[in-house]
C-alpha atoms as a PDB file:
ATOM      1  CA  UNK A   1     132.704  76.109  81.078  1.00  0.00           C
ATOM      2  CA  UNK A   2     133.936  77.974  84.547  1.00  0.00           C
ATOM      3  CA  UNK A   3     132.014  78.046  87.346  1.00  0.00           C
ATOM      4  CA  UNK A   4     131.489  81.871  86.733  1.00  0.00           C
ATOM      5  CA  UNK A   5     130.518  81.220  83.172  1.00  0.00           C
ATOM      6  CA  UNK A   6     127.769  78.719  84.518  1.00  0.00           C
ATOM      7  CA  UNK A   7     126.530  81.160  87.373  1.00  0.00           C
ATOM      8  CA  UNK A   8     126.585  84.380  85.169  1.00  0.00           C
ATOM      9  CA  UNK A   9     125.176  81.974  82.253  1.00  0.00           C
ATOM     10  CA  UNK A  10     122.082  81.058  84.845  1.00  0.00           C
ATOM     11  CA  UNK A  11     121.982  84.952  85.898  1.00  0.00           C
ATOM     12  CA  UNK A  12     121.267  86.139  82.362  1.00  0.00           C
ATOM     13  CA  UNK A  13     118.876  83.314  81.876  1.00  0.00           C
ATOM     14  CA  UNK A  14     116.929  83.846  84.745  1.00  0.00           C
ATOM     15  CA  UNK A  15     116.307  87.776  85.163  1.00  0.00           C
ATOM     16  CA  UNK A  16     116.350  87.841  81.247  1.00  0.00           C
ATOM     17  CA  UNK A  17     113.493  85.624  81.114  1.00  0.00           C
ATOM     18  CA  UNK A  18     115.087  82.278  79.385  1.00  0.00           C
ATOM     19  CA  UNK A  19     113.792  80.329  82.785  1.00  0.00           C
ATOM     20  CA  UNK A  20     110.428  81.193  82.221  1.00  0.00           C
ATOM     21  CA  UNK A  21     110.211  79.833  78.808  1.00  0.00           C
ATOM     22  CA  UNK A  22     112.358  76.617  78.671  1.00  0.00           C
ATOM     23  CA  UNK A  23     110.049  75.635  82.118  1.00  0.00           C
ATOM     24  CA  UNK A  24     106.961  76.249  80.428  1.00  0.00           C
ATOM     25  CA  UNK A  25     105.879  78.965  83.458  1.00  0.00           C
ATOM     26  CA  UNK A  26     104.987  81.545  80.505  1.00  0.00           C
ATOM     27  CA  UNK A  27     101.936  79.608  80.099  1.00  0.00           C
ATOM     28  CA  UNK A  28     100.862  79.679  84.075  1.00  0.00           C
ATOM     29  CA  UNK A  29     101.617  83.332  84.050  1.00  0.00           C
ATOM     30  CA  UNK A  30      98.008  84.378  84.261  1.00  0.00           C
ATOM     31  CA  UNK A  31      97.539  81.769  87.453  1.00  0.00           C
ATOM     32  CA  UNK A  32     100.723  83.282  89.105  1.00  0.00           C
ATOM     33  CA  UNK A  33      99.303  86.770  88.785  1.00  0.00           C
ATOM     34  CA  UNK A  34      95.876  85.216  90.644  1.00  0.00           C
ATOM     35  CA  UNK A  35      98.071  83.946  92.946  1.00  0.00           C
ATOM     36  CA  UNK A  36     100.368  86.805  93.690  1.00  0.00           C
ATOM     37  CA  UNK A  37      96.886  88.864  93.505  1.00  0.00           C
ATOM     38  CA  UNK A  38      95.002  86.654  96.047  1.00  0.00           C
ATOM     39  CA  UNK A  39      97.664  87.011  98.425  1.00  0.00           C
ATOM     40  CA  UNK A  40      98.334  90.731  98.150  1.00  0.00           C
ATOM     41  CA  UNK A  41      94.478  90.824  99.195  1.00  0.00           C
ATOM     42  CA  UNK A  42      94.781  88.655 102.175  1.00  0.00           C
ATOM     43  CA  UNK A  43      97.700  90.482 103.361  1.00  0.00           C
ATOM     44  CA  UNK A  44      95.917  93.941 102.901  1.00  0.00           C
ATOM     45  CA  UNK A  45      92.541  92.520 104.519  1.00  0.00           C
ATOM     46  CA  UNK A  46      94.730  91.709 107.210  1.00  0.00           C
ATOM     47  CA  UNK A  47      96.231  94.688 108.008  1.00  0.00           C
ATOM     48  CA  UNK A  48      93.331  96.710 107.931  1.00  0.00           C
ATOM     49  CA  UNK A  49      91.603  94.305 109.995  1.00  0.00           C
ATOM     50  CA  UNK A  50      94.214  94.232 112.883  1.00  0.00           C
ATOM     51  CA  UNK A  51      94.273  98.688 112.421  1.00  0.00           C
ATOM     52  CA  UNK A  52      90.702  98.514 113.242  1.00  0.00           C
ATOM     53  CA  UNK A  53      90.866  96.311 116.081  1.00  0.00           C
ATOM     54  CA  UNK A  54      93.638  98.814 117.498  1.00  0.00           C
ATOM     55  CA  UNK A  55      91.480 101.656 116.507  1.00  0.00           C
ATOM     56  CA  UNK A  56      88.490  99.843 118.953  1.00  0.00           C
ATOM     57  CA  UNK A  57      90.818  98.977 121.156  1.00  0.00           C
ATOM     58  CA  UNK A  58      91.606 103.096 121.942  1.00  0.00           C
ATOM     59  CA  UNK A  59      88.196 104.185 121.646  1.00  0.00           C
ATOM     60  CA  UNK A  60      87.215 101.584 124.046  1.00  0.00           C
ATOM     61  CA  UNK A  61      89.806 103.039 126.676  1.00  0.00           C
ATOM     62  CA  UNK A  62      88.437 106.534 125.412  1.00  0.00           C
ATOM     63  CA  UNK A  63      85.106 105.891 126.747  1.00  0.00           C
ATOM     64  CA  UNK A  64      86.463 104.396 129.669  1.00  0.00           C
ATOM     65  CA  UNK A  65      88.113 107.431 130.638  1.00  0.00           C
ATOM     66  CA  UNK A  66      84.605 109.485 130.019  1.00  0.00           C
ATOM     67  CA  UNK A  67      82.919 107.228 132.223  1.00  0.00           C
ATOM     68  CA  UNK A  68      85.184 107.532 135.051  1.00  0.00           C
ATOM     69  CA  UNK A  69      85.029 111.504 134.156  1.00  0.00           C
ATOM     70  CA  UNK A  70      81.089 111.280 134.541  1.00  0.00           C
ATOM     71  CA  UNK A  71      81.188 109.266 137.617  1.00  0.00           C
ATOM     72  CA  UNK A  72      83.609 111.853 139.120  1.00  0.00           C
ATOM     73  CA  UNK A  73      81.433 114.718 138.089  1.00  0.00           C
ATOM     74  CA  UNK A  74      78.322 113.101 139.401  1.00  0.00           C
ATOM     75  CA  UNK A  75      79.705 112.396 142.620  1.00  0.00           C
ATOM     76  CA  UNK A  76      80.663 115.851 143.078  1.00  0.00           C
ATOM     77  CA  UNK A  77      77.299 117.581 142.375  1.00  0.00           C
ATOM     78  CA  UNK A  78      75.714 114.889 144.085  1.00  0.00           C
ATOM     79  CA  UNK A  79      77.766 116.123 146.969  1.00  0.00           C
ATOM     80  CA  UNK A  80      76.561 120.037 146.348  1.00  0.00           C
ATOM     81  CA  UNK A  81      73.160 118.609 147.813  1.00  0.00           C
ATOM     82  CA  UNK A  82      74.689 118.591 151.148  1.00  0.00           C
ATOM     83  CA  UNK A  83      74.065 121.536 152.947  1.00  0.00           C
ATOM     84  CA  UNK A  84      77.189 121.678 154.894  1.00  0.00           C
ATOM     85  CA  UNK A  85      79.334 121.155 151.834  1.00  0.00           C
ATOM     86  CA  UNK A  86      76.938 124.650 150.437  1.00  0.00           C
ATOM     87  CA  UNK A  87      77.916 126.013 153.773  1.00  0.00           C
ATOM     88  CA  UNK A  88      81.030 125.675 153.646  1.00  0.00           C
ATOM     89  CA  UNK A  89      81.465 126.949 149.613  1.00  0.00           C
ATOM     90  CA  UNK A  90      79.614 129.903 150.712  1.00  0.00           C
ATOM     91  CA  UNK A  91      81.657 130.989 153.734  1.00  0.00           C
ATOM     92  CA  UNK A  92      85.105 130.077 151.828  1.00  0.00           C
ATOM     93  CA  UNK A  93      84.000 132.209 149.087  1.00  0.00           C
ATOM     94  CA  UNK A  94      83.405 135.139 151.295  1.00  0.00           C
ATOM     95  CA  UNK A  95      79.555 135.511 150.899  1.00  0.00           C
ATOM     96  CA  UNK A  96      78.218 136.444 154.038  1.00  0.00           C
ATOM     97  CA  UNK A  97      75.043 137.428 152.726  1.00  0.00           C
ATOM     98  CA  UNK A  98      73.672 134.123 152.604  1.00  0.00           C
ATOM     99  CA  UNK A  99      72.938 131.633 155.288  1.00  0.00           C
ATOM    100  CA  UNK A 100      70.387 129.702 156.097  1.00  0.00           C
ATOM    101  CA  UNK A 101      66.946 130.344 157.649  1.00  0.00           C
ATOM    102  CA  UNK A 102      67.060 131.041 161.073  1.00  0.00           C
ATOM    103  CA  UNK A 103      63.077 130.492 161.561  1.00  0.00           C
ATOM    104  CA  UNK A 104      61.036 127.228 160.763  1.00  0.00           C
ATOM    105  CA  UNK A 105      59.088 127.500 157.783  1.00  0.00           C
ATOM    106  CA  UNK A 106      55.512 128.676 158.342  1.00  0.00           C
ATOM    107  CA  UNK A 107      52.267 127.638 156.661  1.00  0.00           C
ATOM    108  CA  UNK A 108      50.640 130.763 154.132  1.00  0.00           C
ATOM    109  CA  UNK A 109      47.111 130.322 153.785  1.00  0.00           C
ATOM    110  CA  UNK A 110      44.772 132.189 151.255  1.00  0.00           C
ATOM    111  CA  UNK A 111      41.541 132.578 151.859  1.00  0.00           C
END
């Protein structure tokens, strides 16, 4: 027998399913099917674990980004308590209407 007998010989007997029987694996089929079952799972589990880290991972740097947005919007109405910074919105926005009150406030009493 040629070497390309022997290797097409050992072809055919492998993916034709001669290996399985003359090495007995035809009766640990059912344990490699566990196996290759078992390790499909793990591999899923995995993945799905390490897509929900990345998935907390973003909406962890989502809420990030809102609390810098809140901080930012607080500071700036915290600032519209000034009265200058009014003032100053008022008189840029062309309202000349208001201003503020040019006599001290006075005491109303009811009798």
């Amino acid at each position: 027998m040629g070497l390309k007998q022997k290797l097409m010989s050992w072809f055919t007997g492998f993916f034709g399913g001669e290996y399985i029987t003359k090495k007995g694996v035809d009766r640990q089929l059912l344990f490699i099917f566990f196996c290759f079952i078992l390790i499909s799972l793990y591999l899923v589990w995995g993945l799905w674990v390490e897509d929900r880290m990345a998935q907390i991972n973003r909406n962890e740097k989502v809420i990030e980004e809102l609390k810098i947005e809140f901080h930012e919007k607080d500071l700036r109405l915290t600032g519209l308590d000034q009265r200058t910074r009014i003032e100053n919105m008022l008189i840029s926005s062309g309202n000349t209407a208001l201003h503020a009150p040019l006599d001290p406030p006075r005491r109303i009493v009811i009798e």
